[in-house]
Each structure stands twice: as structure tokens, then as C-alpha cells.
Protein backbone atom coordinates (compact mmCIF):
# COMPACT_ATOMS: atom_id res chain seq x y z
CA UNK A 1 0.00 0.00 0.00
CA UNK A 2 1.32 3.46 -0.91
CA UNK A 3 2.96 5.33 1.79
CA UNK A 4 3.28 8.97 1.92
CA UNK A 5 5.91 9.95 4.16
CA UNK A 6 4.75 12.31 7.11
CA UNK A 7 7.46 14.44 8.57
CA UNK A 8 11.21 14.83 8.08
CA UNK A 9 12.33 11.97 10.72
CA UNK A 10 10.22 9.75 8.40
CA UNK A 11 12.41 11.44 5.06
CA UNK A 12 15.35 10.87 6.67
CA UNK A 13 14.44 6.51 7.95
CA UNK A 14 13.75 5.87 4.32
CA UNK A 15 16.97 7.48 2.91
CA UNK A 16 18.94 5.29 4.91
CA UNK A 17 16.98 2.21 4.44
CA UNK A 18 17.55 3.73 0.27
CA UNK A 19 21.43 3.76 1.18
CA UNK A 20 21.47 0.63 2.47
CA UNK A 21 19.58 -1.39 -0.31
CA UNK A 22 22.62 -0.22 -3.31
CA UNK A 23 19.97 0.09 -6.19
CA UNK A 24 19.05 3.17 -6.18
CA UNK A 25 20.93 6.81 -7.83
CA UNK A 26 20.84 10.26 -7.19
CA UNK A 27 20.95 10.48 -3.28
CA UNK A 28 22.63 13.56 -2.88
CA UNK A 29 19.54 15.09 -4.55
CA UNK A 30 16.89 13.42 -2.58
CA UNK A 31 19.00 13.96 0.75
CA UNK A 32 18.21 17.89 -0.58
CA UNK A 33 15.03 17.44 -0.74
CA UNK A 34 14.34 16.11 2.30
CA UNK A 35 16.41 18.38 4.03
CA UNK A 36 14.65 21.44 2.10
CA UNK A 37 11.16 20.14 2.98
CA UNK A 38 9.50 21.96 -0.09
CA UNK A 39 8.14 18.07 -1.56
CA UNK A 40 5.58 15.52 -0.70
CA UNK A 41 6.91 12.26 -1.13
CA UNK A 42 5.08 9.01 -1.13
CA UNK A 43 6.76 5.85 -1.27
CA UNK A 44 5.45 1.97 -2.28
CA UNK A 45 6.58 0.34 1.08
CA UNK A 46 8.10 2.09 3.95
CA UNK A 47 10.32 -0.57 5.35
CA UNK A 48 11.35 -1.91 1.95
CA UNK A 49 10.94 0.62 -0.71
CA UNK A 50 11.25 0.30 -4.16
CA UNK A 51 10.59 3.28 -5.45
CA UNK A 52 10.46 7.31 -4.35
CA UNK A 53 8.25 9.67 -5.97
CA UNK A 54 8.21 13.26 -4.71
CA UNK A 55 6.81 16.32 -6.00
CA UNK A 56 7.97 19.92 -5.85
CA UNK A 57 5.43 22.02 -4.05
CA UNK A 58 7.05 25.19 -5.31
CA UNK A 59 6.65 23.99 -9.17
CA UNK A 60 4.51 20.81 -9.20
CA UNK A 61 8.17 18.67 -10.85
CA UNK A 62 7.63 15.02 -10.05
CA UNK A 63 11.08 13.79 -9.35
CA UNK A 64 11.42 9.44 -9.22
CA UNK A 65 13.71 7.42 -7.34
CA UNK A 66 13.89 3.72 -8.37
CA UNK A 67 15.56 0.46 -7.46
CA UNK A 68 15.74 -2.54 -9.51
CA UNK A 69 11.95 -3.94 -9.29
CA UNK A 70 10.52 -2.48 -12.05
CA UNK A 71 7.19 -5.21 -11.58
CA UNK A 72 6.72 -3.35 -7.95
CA UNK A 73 7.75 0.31 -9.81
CA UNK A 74 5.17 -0.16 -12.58
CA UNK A 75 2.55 -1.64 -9.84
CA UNK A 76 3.52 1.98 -7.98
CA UNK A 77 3.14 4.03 -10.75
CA UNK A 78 0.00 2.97 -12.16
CA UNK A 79 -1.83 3.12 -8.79
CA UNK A 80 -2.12 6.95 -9.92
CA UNK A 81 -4.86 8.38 -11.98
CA UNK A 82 -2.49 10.84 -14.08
CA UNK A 83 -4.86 12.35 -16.03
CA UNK A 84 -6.41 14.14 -13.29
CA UNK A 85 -4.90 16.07 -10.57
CA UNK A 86 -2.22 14.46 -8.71
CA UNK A 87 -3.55 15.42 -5.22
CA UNK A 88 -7.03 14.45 -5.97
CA UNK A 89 -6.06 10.93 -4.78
CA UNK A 90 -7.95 10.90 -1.21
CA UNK A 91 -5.30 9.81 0.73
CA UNK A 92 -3.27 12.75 -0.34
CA UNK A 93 -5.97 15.07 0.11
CA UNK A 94 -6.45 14.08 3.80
CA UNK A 95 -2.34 14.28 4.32
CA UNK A 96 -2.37 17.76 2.99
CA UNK A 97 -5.63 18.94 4.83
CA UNK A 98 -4.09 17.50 7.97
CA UNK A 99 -0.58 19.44 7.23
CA UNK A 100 -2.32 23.26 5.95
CA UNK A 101 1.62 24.33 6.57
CA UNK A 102 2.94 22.17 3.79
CA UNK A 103 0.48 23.99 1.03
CA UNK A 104 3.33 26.44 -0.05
CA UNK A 105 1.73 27.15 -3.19
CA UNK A 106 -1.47 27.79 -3.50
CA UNK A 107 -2.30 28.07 -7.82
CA UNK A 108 0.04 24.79 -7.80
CA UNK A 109 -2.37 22.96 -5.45
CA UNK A 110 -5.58 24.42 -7.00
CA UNK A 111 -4.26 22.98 -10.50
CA UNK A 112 -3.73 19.39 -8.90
CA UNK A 113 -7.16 19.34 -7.62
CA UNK A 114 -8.94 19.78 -10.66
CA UNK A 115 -10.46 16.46 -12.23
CA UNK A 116 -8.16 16.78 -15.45
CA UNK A 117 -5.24 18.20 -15.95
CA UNK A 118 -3.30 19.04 -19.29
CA UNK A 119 0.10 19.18 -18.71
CA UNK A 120 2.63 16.76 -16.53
CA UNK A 121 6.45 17.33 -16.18
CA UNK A 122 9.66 14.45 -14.29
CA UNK A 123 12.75 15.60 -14.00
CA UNK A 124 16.16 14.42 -14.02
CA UNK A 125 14.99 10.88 -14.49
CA UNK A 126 16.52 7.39 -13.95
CA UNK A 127 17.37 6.06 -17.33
CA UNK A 128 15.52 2.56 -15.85
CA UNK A 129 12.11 4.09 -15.73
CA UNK A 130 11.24 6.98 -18.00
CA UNK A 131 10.28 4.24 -20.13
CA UNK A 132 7.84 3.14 -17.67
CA UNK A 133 6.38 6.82 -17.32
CA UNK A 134 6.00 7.17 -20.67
CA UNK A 135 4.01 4.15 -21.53
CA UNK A 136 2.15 5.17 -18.49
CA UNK A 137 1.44 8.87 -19.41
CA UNK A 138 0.10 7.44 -22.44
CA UNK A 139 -2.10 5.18 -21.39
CA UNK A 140 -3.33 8.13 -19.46
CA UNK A 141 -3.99 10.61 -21.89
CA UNK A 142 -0.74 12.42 -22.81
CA UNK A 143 -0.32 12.15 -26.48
CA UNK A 144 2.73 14.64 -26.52
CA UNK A 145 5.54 13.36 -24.33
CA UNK A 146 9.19 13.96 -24.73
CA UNK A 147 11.65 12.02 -22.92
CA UNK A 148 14.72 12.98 -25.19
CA UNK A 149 14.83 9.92 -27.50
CA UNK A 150 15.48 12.06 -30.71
CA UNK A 151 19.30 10.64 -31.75
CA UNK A 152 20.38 14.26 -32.35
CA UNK A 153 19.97 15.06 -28.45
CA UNK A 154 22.94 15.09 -26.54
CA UNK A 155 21.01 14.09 -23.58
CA UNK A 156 22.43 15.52 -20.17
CA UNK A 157 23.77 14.79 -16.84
CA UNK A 158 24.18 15.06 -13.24
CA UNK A 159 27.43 16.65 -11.72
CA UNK A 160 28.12 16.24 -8.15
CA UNK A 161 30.84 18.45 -6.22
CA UNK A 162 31.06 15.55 -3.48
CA UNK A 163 29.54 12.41 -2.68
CA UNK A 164 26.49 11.87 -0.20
CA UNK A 165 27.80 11.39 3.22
CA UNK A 166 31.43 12.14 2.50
CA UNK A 167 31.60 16.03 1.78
CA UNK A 168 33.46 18.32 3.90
CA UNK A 169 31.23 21.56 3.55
CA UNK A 170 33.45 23.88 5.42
CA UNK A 171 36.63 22.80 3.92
CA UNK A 172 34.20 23.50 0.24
CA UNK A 173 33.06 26.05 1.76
CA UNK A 174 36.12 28.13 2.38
CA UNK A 175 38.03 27.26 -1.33
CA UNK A 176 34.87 28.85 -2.79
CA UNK A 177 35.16 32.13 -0.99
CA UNK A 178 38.23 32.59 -2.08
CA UNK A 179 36.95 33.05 -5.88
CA UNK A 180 34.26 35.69 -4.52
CA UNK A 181 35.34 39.49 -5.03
CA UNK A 182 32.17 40.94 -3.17
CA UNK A 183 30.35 41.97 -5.70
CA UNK A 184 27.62 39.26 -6.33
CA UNK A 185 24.28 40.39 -5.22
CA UNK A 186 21.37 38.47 -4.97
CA UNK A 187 18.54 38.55 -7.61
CA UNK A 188 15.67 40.88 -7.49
CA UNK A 189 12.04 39.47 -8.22
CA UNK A 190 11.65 41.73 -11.72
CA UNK A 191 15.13 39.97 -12.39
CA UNK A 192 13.82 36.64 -12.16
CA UNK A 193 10.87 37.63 -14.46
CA UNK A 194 13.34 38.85 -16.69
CA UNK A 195 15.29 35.33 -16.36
CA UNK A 196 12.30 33.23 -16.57
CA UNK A 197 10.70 34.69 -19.64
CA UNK A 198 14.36 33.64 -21.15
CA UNK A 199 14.13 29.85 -19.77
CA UNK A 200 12.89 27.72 -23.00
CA UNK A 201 12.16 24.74 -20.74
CA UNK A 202 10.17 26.72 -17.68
CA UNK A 203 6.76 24.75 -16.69
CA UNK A 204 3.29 26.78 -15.58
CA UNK A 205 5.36 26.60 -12.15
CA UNK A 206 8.70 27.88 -13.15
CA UNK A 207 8.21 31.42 -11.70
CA UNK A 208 6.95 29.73 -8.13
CA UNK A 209 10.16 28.06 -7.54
CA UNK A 210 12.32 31.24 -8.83
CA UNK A 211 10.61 33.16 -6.06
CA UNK A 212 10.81 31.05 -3.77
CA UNK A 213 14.64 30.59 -4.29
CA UNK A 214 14.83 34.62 -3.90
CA UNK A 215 13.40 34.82 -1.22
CA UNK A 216 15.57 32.51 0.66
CA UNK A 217 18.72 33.72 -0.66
CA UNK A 218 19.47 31.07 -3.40
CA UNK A 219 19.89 33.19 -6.93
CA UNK A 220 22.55 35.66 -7.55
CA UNK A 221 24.04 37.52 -10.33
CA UNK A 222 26.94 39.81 -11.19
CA UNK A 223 26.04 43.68 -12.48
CA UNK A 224 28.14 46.42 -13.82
CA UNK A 225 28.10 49.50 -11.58
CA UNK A 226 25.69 51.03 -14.02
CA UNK A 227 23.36 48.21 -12.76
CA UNK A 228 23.38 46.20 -16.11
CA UNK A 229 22.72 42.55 -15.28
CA UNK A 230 25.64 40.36 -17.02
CA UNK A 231 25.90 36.74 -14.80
CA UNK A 232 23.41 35.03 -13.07
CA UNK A 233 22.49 31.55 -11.65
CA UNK A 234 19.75 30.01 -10.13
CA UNK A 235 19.43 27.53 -7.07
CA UNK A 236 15.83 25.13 -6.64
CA UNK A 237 14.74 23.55 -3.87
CA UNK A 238 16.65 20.04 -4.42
CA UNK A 239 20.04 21.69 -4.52
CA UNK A 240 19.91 21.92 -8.36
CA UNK A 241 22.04 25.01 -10.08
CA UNK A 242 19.68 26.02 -12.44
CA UNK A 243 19.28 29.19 -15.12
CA UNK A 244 23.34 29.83 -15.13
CA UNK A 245 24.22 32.59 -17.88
CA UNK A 246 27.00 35.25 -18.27
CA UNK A 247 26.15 37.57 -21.67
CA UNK A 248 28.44 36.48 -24.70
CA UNK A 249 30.65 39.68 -24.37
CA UNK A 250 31.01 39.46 -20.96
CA UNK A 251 32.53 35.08 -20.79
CA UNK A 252 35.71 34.55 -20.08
CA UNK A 253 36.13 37.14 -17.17
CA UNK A 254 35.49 34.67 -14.23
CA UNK A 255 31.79 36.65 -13.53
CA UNK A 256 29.88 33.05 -13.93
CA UNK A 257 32.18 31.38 -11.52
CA UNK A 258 31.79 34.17 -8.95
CA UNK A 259 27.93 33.94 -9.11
CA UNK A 260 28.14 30.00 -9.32
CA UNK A 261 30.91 30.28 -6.59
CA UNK A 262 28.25 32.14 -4.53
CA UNK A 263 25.49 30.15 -4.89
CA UNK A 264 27.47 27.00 -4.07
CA UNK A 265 28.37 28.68 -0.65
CA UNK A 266 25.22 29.32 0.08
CA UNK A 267 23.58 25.67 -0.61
CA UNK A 268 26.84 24.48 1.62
CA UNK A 269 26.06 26.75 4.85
CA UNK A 270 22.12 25.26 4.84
CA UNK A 271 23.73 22.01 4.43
CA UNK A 272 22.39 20.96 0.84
CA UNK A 273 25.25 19.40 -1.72
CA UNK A 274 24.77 21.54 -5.15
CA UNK A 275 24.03 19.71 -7.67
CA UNK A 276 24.77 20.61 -11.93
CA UNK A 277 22.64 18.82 -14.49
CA UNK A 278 24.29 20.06 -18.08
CA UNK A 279 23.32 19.03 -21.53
CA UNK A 280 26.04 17.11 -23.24
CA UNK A 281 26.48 19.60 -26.10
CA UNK A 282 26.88 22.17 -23.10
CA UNK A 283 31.23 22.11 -23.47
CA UNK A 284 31.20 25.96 -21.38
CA UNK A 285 29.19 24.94 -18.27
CA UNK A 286 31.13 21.36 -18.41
CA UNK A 287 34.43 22.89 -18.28
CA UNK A 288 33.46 24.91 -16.02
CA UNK A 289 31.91 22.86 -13.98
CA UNK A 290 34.99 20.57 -14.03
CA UNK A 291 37.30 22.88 -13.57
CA UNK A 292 35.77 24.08 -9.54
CA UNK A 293 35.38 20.50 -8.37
CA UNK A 294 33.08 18.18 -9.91
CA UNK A 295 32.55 15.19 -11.61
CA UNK A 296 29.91 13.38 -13.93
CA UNK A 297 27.95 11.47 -11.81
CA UNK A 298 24.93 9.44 -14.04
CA UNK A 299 23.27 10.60 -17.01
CA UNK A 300 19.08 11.54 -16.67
CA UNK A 301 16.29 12.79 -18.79
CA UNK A 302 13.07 14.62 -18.66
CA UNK A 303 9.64 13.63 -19.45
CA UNK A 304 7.28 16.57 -20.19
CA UNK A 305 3.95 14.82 -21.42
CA UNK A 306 0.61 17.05 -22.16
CA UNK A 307 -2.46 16.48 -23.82
């Protein structure tokens, strides 16, 4: 029987029991989301789980964590009615009328109560299951899903600047201040208007999650002194670096590291590992990337499906 997980101390029993069974990828991310608190998560057994499905409550992004057992994932997955809202499964309606606190967006939660829904989006998923989702989505609807098989995409991938369990934030911490210069300021909400209506893959939801990672100190950029905006970088609420951009004539200088640089130190000192997912046509961001500290970790896709 489904099991949606209740409070933090529950988040934090099934990510060990996750550690401990070997199967499953991308810890370091759902250790961030846990520790950020901003998803529900609902799981297929508590004490043995075989798969993780969480959703962003800043920008409705389903996020899946898998094992192995893809009879007990696909049992899992179709237990959903997809079609319609998400939360208009009654067991998740009682959890969230029982929890007001956790509503943190309000047009989010209105759209996954309606009784059908247009539009569904995964991120970052495990290579053994967006097939899964998509036959799924399908069967529920969706008639236009992408989940990046065209040969001519380069696909993309998760970078990692240390390990789950083994990374020494302060010692991170304190090699990254040493490429700030003062200067980076954080983003102001028209800027992240500006930034969003320049993101070609933003959902309905995009905007949410760029406010909400303003407002608690997570997006910063790099301006002239005549205030022109030149670098900027984004950080969601799983410890993902998101929306990173210096303008052409401005590369080269160092102002994207500084911003990235800043945004790193500020995941570190809430205790969240910052994560880099970069398409594999992206050779500026993975040199960068590289070149501060981290490594290639698995390779994921994205499922957007609508009707």
C-alpha cells in the first residue's frame, strides 16, 4: 500500500533504508530534498521501498527514485490516476488537509485538484524508468511526451561536487570564498521575471520556484556598476544550479564562476550538496563545472507529457 511519508524523521528513515539497499541513484539530490522540505513524497513500502516519488510544491516537478523492481515500480506508478490532478487521490488530500503548513503554493495545489489536468512534467529521471512513465502517461492521456529519445539530443547529466555522506562543507566552503570578489548580489524578483521569460524549458510553475529561491537567498548575479545585469544563476529547492548565464561579451572574465561560486556557498552553509545537471552539447558549463570541483555522476532525462 502506498505510503506517503509524514514528517522529516520519516524522510530521513527511508533514505537510509535507500542507502542501504545499493539500487538506487541520485541520493545527494533526494537527501536535498528532504532536508529542504519543499516536496511531498510518497513511497510503495516504507520498510522496503522500491521506489520514491516526490513532488515539488514550489513547481509541481515530479522527481522518481527507483531500485531494480521495475514489476513493484510499474505496480507503484500505475496506482495513480495521471490524467487528473495528482492530489485528488484521497489519501493525499487528507495528508495535505491535515498538514495546511505544507500547502506552499497555493495556484500549484488548485491545478492538482482539478479532475483533469493538461500538462505533466519528471525531471532528471533514472534512465531505468522513463520508459515506464512514458508508456504510463500514455495510457493516461498524454499524447505529446518527450523524454529525449530524438538521436540528435545530446542528452544531459548530473554533476556532483562531493559524494552523499562524504563532503566536507566547510573545507568547500572556504576554497569557494576565495573566488568571490564581493560583488555578487542576490537577484531581485523583476530579475527573475526577466530570467524566466528567457528559460525555453520553464513549466506553468517555473516562476513559483524562482521566487521562492529569492526569497531565501538562493539566486545571484553579477552587475556592472551602471546596474546592467551580465551573470546570473539560479538555485531550486533540491540543490539543483539552475538558469546559469554570463552575456556572450562578458565570458571569459570569471563573472559566472563568482555567481556560481556564490550560490554554491550558500547551498553548503544550509547544508544541501549543489548539484549541476548540463546538456552534453553544453562544453562551457562542463568545463566549467569541471574545472571548480566536480565530476559526472549518471546521465538523466526529462519527461514533459501534455495532452
Amino acid at each position: 500500500m502506498n505510503y506517503i511519508l509524514k514528517n522529516i524523521t520519516e524522510k530521513r528513515n527511508i533514505l537510509e533504508k535507500i542507502k542501504k539497499n545499493g539500487e538506487f541513484r541520485q541520493l545527494e539530490r533526494l537527501e536535498n530534498e528532504i532536508e529542504f522540505g519543499q516536496s511531498l513524497m510518497i513511497t510503495d513500502d516504507y520498510n522496503d521501498p522500491n521506489i520514491l516519488l516526490s513532488m515539488a510544491l514550489n513547481d509541481g516537478v515530479f522527481r522518481v527514485y527507483v531500485n531494480n523492481n521495475s514489476k513493484q515500480i510499474i505496480i507503484f506508478l500505475e496506482s495513480f490516476n495521471w490524467g487528473s490532478g495528482f492530489l485528488n487521490n484521497t489519501t493525499i488530500k487528507e495528508f495535505l488537509n491535515n498538514n495546511g503548513d505544507i500547502n506552499k503554493n497555493e495556484n500549484l495545489i488548485s491545478y492538482h485538484f482539478q479532475s483533469s489536468i493538461n500538462q505533466i512534467n519528471f525531471n532528471e529521471l533514472d534512465d531505468r524508468v522513463r520508459f515506464i512513465l512514458k508508456n504510463i502517461m500514455k495510457s493516461h492521456g498524454f499524447n505529446n511526451i518527450d523524454i529525449g529519445e530524438n538521436p540528435s539530443n545530446p542528452g544531459y547529466s548530473e554533476y556532483t561536487l562531493c559524494k552523499i555522506d562524504t563532503c566536507n562543507k566547510e573545507k568547500i566552503i572556504n576554497q569557494f570564498k576565495l573566488k568571490l570578489d564581493g560583488n555578487e548580489v542576490p537577484l531581485s524578483i523583476n530579475e527573475g521575471h526577466y530570467i524566466c521569460g528567457l528559460w525555453k524549458y520553464k513549466t506553468m510553475f517555473t516562476m513559483d520556484e524562482i521566487i521562492w529561491s529569492i526569497k531565501n537567498g538562493f539566486s545571484w548575479c553579477y552587475k556592472l556598476k551602471d546596474g546592467t545585469l551580465i551573470s546570473w544563476v539560479i538555485g531550486f529547492s533540491d540543490g539543483r544550479i539552475t538558469q546559469f548565464a554570463t552575456l556572450p561579451e562578458f565570458r571569459g572574465k570569471g563573472y559566472g564562476t563568482k555567481v556560481v561560486s556564490k550560490l554554491i556557498i550558500s547551498f553548503l552553509e544550509k547544508g544541501i550538496n549543489p548539484l549541476a545537471y548540463i546538456g552534453g552539447d553544453n562544453d562551457i558549463s562542463q568545463s566549467l563545472f569541471k574545472k571548480i570541483g566536480y565530476n559526472r555522476s549518471v546521465e538523466v532525462f526529462g519527461l514533459s507529457a501534455s495532452k
